[in-house]
C-alpha atoms as a PDB file:
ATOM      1  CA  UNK A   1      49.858  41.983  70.887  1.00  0.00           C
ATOM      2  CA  UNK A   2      52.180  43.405  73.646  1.00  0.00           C
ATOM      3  CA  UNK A   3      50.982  45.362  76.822  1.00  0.00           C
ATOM      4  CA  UNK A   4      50.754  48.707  75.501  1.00  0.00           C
ATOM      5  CA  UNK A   5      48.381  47.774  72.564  1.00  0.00           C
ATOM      6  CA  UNK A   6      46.065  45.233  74.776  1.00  0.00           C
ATOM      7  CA  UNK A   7      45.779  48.261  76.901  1.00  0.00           C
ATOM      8  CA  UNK A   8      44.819  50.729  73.934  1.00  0.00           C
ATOM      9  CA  UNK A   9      42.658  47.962  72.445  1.00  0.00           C
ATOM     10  CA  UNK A  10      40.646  47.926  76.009  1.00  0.00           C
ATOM     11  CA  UNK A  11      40.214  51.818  76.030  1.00  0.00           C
ATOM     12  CA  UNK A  12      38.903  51.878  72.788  1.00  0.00           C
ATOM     13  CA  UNK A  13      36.277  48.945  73.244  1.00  0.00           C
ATOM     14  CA  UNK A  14      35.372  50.868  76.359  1.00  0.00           C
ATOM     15  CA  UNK A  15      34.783  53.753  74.389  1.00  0.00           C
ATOM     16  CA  UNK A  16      33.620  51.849  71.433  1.00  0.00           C
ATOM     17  CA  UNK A  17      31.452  48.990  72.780  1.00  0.00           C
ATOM     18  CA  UNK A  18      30.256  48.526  68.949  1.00  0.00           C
ATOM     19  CA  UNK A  19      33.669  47.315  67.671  1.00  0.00           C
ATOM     20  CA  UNK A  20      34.356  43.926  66.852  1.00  0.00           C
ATOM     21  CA  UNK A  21      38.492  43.463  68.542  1.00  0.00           C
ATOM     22  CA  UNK A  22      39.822  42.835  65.199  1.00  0.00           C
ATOM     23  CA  UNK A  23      38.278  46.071  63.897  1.00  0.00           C
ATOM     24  CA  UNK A  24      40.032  48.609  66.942  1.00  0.00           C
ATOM     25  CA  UNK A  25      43.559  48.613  64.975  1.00  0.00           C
ATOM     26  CA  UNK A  26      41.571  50.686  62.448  1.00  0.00           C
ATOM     27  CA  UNK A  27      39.594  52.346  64.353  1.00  0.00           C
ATOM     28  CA  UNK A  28      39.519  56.158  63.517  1.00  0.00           C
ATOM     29  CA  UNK A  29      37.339  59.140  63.434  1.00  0.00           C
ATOM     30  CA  UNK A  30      37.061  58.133  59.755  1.00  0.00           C
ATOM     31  CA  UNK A  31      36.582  54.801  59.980  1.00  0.00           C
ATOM     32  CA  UNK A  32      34.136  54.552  63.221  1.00  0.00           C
ATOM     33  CA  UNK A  33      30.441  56.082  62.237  1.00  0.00           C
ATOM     34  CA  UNK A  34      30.230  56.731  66.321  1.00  0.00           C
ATOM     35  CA  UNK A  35      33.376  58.671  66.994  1.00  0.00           C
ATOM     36  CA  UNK A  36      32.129  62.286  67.524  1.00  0.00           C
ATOM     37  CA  UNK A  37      33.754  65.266  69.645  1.00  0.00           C
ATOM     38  CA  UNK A  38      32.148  63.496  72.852  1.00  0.00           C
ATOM     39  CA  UNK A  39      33.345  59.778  72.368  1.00  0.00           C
ATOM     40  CA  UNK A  40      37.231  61.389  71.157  1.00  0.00           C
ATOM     41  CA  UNK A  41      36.798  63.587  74.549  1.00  0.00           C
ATOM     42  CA  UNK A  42      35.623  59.909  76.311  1.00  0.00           C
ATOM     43  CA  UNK A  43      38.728  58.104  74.700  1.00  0.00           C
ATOM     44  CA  UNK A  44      41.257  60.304  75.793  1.00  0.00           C
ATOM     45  CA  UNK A  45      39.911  60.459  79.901  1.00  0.00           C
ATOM     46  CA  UNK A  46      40.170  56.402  79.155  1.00  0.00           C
ATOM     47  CA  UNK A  47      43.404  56.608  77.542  1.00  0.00           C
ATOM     48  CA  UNK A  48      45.076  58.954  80.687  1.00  0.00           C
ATOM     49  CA  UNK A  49      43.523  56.843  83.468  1.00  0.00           C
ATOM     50  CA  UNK A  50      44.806  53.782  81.554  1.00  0.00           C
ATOM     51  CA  UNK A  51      48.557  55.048  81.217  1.00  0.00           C
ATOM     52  CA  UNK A  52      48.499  57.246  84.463  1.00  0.00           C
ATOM     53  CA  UNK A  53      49.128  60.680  81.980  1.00  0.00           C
ATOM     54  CA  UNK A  54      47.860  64.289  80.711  1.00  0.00           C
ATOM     55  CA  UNK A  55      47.361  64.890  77.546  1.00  0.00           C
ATOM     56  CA  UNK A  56      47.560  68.391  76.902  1.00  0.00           C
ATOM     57  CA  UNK A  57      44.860  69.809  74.716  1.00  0.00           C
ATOM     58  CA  UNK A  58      46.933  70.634  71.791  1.00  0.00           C
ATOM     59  CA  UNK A  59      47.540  67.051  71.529  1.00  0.00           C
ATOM     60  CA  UNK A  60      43.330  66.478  71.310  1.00  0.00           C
ATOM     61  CA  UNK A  61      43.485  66.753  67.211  1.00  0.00           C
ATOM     62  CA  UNK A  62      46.100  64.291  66.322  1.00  0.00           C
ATOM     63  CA  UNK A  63      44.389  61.401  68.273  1.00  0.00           C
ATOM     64  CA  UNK A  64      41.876  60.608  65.383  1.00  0.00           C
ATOM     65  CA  UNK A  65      42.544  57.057  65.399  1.00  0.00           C
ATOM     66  CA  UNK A  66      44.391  53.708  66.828  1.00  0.00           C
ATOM     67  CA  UNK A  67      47.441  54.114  65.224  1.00  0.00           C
ATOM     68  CA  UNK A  68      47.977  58.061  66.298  1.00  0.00           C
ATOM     69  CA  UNK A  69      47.048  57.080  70.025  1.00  0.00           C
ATOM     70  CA  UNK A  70      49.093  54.390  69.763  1.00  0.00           C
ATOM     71  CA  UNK A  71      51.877  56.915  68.599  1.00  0.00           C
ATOM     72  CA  UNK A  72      51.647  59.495  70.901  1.00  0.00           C
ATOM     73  CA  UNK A  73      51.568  57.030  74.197  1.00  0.00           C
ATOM     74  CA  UNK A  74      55.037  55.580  72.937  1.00  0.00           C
ATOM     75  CA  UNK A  75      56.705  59.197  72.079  1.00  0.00           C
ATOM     76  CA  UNK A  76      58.388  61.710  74.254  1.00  0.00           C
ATOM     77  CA  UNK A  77      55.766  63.864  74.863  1.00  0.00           C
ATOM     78  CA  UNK A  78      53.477  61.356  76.522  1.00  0.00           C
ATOM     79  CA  UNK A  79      56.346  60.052  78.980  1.00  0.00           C
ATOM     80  CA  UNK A  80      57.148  63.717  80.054  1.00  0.00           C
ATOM     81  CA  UNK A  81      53.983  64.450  81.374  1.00  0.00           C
ATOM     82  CA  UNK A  82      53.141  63.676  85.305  1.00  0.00           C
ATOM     83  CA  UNK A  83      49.200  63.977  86.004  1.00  0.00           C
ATOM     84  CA  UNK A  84      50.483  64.814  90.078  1.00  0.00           C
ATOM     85  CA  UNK A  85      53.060  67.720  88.931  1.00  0.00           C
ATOM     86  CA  UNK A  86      50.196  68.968  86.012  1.00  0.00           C
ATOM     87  CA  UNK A  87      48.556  72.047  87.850  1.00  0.00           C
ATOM     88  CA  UNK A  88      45.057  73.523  86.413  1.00  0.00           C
ATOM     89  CA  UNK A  89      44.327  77.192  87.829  1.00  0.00           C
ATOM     90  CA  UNK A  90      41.654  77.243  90.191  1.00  0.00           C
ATOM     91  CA  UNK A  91      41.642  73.084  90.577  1.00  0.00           C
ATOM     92  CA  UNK A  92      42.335  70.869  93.568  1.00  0.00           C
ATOM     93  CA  UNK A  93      44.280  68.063  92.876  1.00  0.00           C
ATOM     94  CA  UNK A  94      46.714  65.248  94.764  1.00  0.00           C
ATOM     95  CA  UNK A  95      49.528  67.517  96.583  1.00  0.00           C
ATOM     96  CA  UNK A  96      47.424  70.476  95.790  1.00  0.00           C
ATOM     97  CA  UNK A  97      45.688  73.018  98.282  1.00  0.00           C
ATOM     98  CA  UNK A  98      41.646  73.160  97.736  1.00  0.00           C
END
């Protein structure tokens, strides 16, 4: 298991206290009788603190399982986003005015 999966594997037993380790590779919203809106909502804050980035909430529906969170941290899209440069109307946030 290389860096990128131990990580994942961590953020979904955070999440997912109930899994065994050998069960988080198939770990989905299928597969796991826990995984509702609030744990997939949990697993992606865990998943951008873990790999300092935003995911953008059109990305919230693909990340069902292991294997699609494990796809979309290794793709493009995840390594173009910067959670200092990512601006929310309205919000403070590092190099932001409150």
């Amino acid at each position: 298991m290389n860096d990128l999966d131990e990580r994942l594997a961590r953020c979904f037993l955070a999440v997912f206290p109930e899994l065994e380790r050998e069960q988080v590779a198939a770990a989905g919203s299928e597969t796991t009788p826990e995984w509702d809106s609030l744990h997939a909502l949990m697993l992606i804050a865990v998943i951008e603190e873990a790999f300092e980035l935003v995911v953008p909430t059109t990305a919230y529906p693909q990340l069902r399982s292991y294997s699609a969170a494990r796809r979309y941290i290794d793709s493009p899209a995840a390594r173009k986003t910067d959670r200092d440069t990512t601006t929310t109307p309205g919000v403070a946030g590092p190099g932001r005015d409150e």
